[in-house]
N, C-alpha and C. Protein backbone atom coordinates (compact mmCIF):
# COMPACT_ATOMS: atom_id res chain seq x y z
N UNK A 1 -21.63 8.85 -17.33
CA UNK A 1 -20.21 8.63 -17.19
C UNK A 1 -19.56 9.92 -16.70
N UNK A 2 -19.13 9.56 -15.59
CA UNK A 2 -18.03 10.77 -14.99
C UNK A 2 -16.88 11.18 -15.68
N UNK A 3 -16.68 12.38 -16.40
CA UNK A 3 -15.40 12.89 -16.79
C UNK A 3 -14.37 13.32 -16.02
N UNK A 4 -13.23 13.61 -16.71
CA UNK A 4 -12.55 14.17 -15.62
C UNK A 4 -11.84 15.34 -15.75
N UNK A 5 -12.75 16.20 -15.50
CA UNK A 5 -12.91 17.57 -15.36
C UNK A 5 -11.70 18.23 -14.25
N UNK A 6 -11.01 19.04 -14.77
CA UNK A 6 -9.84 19.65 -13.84
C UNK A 6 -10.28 20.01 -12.53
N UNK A 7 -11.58 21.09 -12.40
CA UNK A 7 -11.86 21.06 -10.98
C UNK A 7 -12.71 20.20 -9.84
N UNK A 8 -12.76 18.88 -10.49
CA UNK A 8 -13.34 18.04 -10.08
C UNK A 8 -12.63 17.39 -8.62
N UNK A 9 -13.23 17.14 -7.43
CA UNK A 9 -12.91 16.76 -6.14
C UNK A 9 -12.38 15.16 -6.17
N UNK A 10 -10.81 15.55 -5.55
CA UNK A 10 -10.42 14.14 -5.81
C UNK A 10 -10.87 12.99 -5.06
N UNK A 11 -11.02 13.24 -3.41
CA UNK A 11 -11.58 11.78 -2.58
C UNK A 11 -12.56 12.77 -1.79
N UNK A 12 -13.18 12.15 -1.46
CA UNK A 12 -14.66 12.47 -0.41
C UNK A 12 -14.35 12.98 0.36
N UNK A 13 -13.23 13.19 1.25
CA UNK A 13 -12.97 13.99 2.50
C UNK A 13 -12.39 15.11 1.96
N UNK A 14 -12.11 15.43 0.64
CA UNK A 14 -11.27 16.88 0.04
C UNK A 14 -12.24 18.09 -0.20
N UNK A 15 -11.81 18.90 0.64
CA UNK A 15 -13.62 20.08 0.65
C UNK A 15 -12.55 20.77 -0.98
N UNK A 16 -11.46 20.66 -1.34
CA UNK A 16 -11.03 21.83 -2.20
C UNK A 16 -10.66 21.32 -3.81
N UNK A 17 -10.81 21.90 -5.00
CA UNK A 17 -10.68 21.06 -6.26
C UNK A 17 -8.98 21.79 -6.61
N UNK A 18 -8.79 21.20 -7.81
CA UNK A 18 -7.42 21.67 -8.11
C UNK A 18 -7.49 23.05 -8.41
N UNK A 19 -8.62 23.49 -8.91
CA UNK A 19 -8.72 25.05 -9.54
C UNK A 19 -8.84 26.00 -8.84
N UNK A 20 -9.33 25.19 -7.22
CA UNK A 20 -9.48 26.07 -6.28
C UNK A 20 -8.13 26.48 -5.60
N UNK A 21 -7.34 25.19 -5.11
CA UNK A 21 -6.17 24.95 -5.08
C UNK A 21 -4.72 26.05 -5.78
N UNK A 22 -5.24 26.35 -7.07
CA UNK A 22 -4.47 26.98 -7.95
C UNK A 22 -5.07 28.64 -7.96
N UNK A 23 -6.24 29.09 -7.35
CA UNK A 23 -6.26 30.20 -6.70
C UNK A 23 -5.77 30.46 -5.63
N UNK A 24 -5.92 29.39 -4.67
CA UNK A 24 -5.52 29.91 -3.34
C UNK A 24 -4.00 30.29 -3.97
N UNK A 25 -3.26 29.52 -4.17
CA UNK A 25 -1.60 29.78 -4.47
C UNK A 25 -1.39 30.96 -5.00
N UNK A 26 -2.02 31.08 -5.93
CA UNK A 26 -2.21 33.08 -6.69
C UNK A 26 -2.91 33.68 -6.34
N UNK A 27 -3.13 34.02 -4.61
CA UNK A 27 -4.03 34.55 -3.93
C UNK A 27 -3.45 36.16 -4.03
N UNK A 28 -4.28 37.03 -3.95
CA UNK A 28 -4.08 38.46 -3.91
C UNK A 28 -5.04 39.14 -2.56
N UNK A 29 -5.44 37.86 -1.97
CA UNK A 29 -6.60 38.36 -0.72
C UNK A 29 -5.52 37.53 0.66
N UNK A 30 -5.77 37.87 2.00
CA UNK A 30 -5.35 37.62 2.64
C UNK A 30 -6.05 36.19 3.14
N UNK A 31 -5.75 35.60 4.02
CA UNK A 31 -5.68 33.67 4.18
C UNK A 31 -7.71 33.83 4.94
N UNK A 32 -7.90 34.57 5.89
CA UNK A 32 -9.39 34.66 5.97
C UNK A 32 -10.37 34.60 5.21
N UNK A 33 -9.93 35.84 4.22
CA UNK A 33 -10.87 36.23 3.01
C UNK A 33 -10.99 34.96 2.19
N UNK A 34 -9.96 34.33 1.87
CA UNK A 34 -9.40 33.45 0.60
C UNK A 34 -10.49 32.16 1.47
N UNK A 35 -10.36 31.73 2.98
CA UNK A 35 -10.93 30.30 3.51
C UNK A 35 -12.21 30.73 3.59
N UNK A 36 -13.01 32.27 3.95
CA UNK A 36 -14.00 32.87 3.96
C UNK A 36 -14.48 32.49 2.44
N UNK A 37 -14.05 33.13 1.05
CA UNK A 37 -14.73 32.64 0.16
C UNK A 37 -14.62 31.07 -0.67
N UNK A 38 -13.68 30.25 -0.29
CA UNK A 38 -14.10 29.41 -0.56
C UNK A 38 -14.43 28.07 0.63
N UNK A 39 -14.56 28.52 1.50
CA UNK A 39 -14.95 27.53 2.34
C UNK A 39 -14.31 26.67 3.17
N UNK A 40 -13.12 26.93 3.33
CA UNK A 40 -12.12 26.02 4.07
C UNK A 40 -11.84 26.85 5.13
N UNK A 41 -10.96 26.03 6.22
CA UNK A 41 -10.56 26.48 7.06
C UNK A 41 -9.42 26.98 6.45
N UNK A 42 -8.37 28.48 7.54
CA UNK A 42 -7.68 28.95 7.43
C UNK A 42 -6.24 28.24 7.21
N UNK A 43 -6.12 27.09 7.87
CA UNK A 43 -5.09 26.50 7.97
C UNK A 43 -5.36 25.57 6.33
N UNK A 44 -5.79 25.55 6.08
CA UNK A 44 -5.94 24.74 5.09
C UNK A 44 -5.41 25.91 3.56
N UNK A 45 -5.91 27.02 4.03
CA UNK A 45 -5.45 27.81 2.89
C UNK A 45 -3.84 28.24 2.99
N UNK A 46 -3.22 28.04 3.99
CA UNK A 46 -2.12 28.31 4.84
C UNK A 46 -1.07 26.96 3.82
N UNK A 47 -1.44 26.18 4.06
CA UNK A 47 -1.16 24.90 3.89
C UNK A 47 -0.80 24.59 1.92
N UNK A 48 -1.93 25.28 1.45
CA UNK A 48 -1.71 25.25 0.03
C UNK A 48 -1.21 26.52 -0.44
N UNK A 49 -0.79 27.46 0.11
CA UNK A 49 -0.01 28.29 -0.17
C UNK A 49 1.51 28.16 -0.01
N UNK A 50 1.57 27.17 1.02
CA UNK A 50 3.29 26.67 0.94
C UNK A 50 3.65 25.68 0.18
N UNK A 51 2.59 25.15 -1.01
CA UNK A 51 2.97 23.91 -1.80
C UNK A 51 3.16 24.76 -2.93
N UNK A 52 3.90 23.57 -3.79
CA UNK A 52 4.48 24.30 -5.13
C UNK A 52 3.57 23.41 -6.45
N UNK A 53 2.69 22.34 -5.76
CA UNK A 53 1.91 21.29 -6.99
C UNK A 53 0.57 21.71 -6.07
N UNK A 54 0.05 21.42 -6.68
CA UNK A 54 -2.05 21.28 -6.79
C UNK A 54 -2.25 19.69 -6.92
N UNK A 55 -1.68 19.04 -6.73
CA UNK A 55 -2.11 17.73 -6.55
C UNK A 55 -1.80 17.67 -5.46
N UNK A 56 -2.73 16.37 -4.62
CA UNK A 56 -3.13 15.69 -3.17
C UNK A 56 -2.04 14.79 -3.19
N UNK A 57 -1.22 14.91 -1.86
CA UNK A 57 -0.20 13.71 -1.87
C UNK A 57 -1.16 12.54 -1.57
N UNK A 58 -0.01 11.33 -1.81
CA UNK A 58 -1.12 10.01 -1.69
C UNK A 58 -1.34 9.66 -0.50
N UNK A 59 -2.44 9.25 -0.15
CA UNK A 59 -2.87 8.37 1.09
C UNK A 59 -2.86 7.21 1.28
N UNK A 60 -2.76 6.30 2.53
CA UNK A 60 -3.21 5.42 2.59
C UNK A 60 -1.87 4.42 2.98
N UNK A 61 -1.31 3.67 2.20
CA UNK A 61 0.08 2.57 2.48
C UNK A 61 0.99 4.24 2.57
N UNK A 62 2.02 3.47 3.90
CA UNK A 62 3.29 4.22 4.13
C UNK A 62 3.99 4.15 2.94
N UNK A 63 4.97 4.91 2.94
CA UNK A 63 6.13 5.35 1.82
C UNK A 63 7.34 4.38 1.86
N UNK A 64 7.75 3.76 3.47
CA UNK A 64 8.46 3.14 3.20
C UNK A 64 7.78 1.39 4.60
N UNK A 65 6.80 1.00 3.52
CA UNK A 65 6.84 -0.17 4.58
C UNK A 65 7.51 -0.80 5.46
N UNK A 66 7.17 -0.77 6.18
CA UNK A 66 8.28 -2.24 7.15
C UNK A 66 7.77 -3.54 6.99
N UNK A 67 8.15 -4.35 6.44
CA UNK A 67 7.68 -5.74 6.63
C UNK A 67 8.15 -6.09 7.82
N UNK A 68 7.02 -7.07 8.96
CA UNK A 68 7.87 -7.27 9.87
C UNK A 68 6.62 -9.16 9.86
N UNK A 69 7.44 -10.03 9.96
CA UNK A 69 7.01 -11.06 9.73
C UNK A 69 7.13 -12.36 10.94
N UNK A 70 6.13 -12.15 11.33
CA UNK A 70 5.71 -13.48 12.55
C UNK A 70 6.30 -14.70 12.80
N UNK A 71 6.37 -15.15 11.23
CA UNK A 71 7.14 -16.66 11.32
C UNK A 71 6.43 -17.90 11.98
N UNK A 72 4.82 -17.03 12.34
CA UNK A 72 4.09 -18.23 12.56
C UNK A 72 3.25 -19.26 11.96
N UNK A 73 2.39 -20.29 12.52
CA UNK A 73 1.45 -20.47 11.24
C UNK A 73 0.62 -20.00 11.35
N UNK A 74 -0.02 -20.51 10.05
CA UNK A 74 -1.58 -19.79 9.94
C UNK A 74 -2.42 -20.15 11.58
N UNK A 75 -2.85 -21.19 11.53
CA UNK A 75 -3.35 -21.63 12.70
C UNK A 75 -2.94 -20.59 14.17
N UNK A 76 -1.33 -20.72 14.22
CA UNK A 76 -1.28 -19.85 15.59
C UNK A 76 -1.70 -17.94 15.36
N UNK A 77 -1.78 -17.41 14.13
CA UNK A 77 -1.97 -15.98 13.78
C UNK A 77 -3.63 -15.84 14.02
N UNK A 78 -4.49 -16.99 13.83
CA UNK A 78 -5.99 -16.78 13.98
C UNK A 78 -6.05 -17.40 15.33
N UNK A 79 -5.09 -18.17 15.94
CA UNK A 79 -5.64 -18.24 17.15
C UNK A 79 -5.40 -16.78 18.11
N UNK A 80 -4.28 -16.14 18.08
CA UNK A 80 -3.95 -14.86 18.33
C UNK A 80 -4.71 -13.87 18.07
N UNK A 81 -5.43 -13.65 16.77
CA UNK A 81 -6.32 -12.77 16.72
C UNK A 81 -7.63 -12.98 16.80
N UNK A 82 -8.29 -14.12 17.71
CA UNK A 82 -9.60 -14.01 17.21
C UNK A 82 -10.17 -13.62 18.90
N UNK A 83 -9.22 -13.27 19.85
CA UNK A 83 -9.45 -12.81 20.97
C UNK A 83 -10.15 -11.30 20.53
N UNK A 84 -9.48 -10.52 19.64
CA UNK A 84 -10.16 -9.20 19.28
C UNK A 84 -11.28 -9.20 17.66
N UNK A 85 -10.94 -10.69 17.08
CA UNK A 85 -12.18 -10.69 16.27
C UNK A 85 -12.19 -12.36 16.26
N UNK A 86 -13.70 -12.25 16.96
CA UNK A 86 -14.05 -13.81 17.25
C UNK A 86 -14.55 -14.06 16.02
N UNK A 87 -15.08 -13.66 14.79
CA UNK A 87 -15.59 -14.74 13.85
C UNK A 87 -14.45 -14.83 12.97
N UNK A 88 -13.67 -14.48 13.37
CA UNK A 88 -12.79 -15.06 12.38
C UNK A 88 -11.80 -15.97 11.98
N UNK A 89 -11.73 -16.34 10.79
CA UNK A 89 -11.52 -18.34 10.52
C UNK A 89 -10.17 -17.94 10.08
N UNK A 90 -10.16 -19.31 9.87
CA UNK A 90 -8.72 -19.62 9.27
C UNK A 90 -8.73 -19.15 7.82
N UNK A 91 -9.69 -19.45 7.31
CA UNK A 91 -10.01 -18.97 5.09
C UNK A 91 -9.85 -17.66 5.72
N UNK A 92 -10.61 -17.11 6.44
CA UNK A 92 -10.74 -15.51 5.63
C UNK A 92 -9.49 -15.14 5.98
N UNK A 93 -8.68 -15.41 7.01
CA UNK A 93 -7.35 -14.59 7.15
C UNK A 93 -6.84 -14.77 6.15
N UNK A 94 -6.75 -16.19 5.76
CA UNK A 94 -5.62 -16.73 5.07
C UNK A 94 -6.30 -15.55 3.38
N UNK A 95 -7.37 -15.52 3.02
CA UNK A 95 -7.92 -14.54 2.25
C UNK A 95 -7.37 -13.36 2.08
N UNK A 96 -7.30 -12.49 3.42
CA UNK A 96 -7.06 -11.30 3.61
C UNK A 96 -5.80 -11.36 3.44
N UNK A 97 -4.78 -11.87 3.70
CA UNK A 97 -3.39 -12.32 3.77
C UNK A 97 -2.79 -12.51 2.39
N UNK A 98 -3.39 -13.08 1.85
CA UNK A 98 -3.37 -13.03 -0.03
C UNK A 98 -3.49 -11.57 -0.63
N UNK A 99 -4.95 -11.07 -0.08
CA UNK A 99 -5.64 -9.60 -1.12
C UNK A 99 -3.91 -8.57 -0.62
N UNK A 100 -3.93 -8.52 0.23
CA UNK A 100 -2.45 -7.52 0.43
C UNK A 100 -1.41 -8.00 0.09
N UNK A 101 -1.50 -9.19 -0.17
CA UNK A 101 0.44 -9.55 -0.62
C UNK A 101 1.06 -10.21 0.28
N UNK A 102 0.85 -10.80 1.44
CA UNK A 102 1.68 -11.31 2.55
C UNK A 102 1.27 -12.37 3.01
N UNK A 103 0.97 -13.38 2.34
CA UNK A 103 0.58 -14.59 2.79
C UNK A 103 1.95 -15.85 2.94
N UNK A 104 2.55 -15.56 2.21
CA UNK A 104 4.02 -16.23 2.47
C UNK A 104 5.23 -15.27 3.01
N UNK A 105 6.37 -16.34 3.00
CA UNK A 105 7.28 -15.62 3.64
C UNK A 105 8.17 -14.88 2.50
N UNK A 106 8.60 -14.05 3.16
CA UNK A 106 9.67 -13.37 1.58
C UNK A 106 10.83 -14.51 1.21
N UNK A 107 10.65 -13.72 -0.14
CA UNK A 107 12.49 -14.78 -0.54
C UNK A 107 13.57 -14.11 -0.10
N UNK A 108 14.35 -14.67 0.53
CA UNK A 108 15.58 -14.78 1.24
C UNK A 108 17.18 -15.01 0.28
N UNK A 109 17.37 -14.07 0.61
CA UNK A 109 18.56 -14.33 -0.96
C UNK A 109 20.23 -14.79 -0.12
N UNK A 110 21.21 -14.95 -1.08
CA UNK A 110 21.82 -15.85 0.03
C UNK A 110 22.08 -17.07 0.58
N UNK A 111 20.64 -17.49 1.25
CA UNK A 111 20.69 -18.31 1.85
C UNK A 111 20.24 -19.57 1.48
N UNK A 112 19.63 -19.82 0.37
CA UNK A 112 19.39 -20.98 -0.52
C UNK A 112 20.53 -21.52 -1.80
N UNK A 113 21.13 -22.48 -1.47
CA UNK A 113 21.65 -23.36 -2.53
C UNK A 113 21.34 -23.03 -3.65
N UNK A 114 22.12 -23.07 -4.58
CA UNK A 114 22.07 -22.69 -5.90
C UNK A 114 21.66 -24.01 -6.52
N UNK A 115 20.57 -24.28 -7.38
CA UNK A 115 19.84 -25.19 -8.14
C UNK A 115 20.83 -26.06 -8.76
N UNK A 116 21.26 -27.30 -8.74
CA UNK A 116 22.57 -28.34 -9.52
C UNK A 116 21.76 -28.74 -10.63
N UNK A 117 21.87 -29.19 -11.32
CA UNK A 117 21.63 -29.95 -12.61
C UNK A 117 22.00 -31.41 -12.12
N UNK A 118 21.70 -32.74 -12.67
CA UNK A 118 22.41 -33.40 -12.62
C UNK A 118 23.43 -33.88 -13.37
N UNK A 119 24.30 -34.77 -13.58
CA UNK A 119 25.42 -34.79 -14.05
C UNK A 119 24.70 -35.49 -15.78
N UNK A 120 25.23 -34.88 -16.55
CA UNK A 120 25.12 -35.57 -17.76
C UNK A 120 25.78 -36.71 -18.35
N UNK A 121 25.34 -38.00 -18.76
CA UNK A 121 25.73 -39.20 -18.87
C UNK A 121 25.64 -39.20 -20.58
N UNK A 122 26.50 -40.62 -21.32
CA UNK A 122 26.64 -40.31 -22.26
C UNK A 122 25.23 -41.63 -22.34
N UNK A 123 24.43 -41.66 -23.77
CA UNK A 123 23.39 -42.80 -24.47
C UNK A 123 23.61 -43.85 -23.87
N UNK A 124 22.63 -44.73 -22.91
CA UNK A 124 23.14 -45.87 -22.58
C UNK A 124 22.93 -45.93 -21.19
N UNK A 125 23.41 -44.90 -20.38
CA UNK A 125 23.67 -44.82 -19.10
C UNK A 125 22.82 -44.25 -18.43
N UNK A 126 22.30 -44.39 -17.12
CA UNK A 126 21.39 -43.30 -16.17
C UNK A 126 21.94 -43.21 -15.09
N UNK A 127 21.08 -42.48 -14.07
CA UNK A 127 21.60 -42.40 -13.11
C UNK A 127 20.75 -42.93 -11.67
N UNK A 128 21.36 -43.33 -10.78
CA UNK A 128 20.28 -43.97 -9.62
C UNK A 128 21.02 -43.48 -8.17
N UNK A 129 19.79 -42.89 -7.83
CA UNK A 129 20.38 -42.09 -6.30
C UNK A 129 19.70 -43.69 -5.31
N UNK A 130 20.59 -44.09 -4.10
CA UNK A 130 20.45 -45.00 -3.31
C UNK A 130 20.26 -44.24 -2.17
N UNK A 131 19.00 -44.67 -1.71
CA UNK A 131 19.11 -43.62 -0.10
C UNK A 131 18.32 -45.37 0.77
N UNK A 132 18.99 -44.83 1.81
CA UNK A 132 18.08 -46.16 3.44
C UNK A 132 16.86 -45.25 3.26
């Protein structure tokens, strides 16, 4: 079982740990010496000397998404994309489309009717909607 040890490397592409991180910042050697002994490039020691935390900002999803939404169906989104990936079906999009969150459309506020009740009748009585 992996602990989690302070100078321990946070993702696979990070050559530097937090402890290393927290020397470079209280460096007393100049930015060569400092990427010379621990192994990084210069810019990289450059880089953690102008931060004020030892933690890795996050990667990966933007900060401020854009949802931007097709409005198509399923059917026309896999016919559209399977020019650049031919095995792919209608399930797995519709799959992939789920695992991230965006398989429907957003709720729309506003623009939907507010829910009625129907009318309350007294013991005795019901009610009958007549439609053609």
């Amino acid at each position: 079982m992996e602990g989690r040890a302070i100078g321990r490397v946070l993702h696979g592409s990070a050559r530097t740990t937090t402890a290393v991180r927290r020397a470079i910042q209280h460096r007393q050697q100049s930015l060569i010496a400092l990427s010379k002994r621990h192994g990084v490039n210069p810019k990289t020691v450059a880089r953690w000397t102008k931060r004020t935390s030892v933690s890795d900002f996050p990667t990966g999803l933007p900060t401020d998404p854009k949802d931007q939404h097709t409005l198509l169906p399923l059917f026309d989104n896999v016919y559209t994309l399977q020019a650049t990936h031919p095995h792919l079906t209608r399930l797995s999009l519709h799959r992939c489309l789920q695992r991230h969150g965006i398989s429907g459309l957003p709720e729309v506020t506003g623009d939907k009717a507010p829910n009625q009740q129907f009318q309350t009748y007294p013991i005795g009585y019901f009610h009958i909607d007549i439609a053609e």
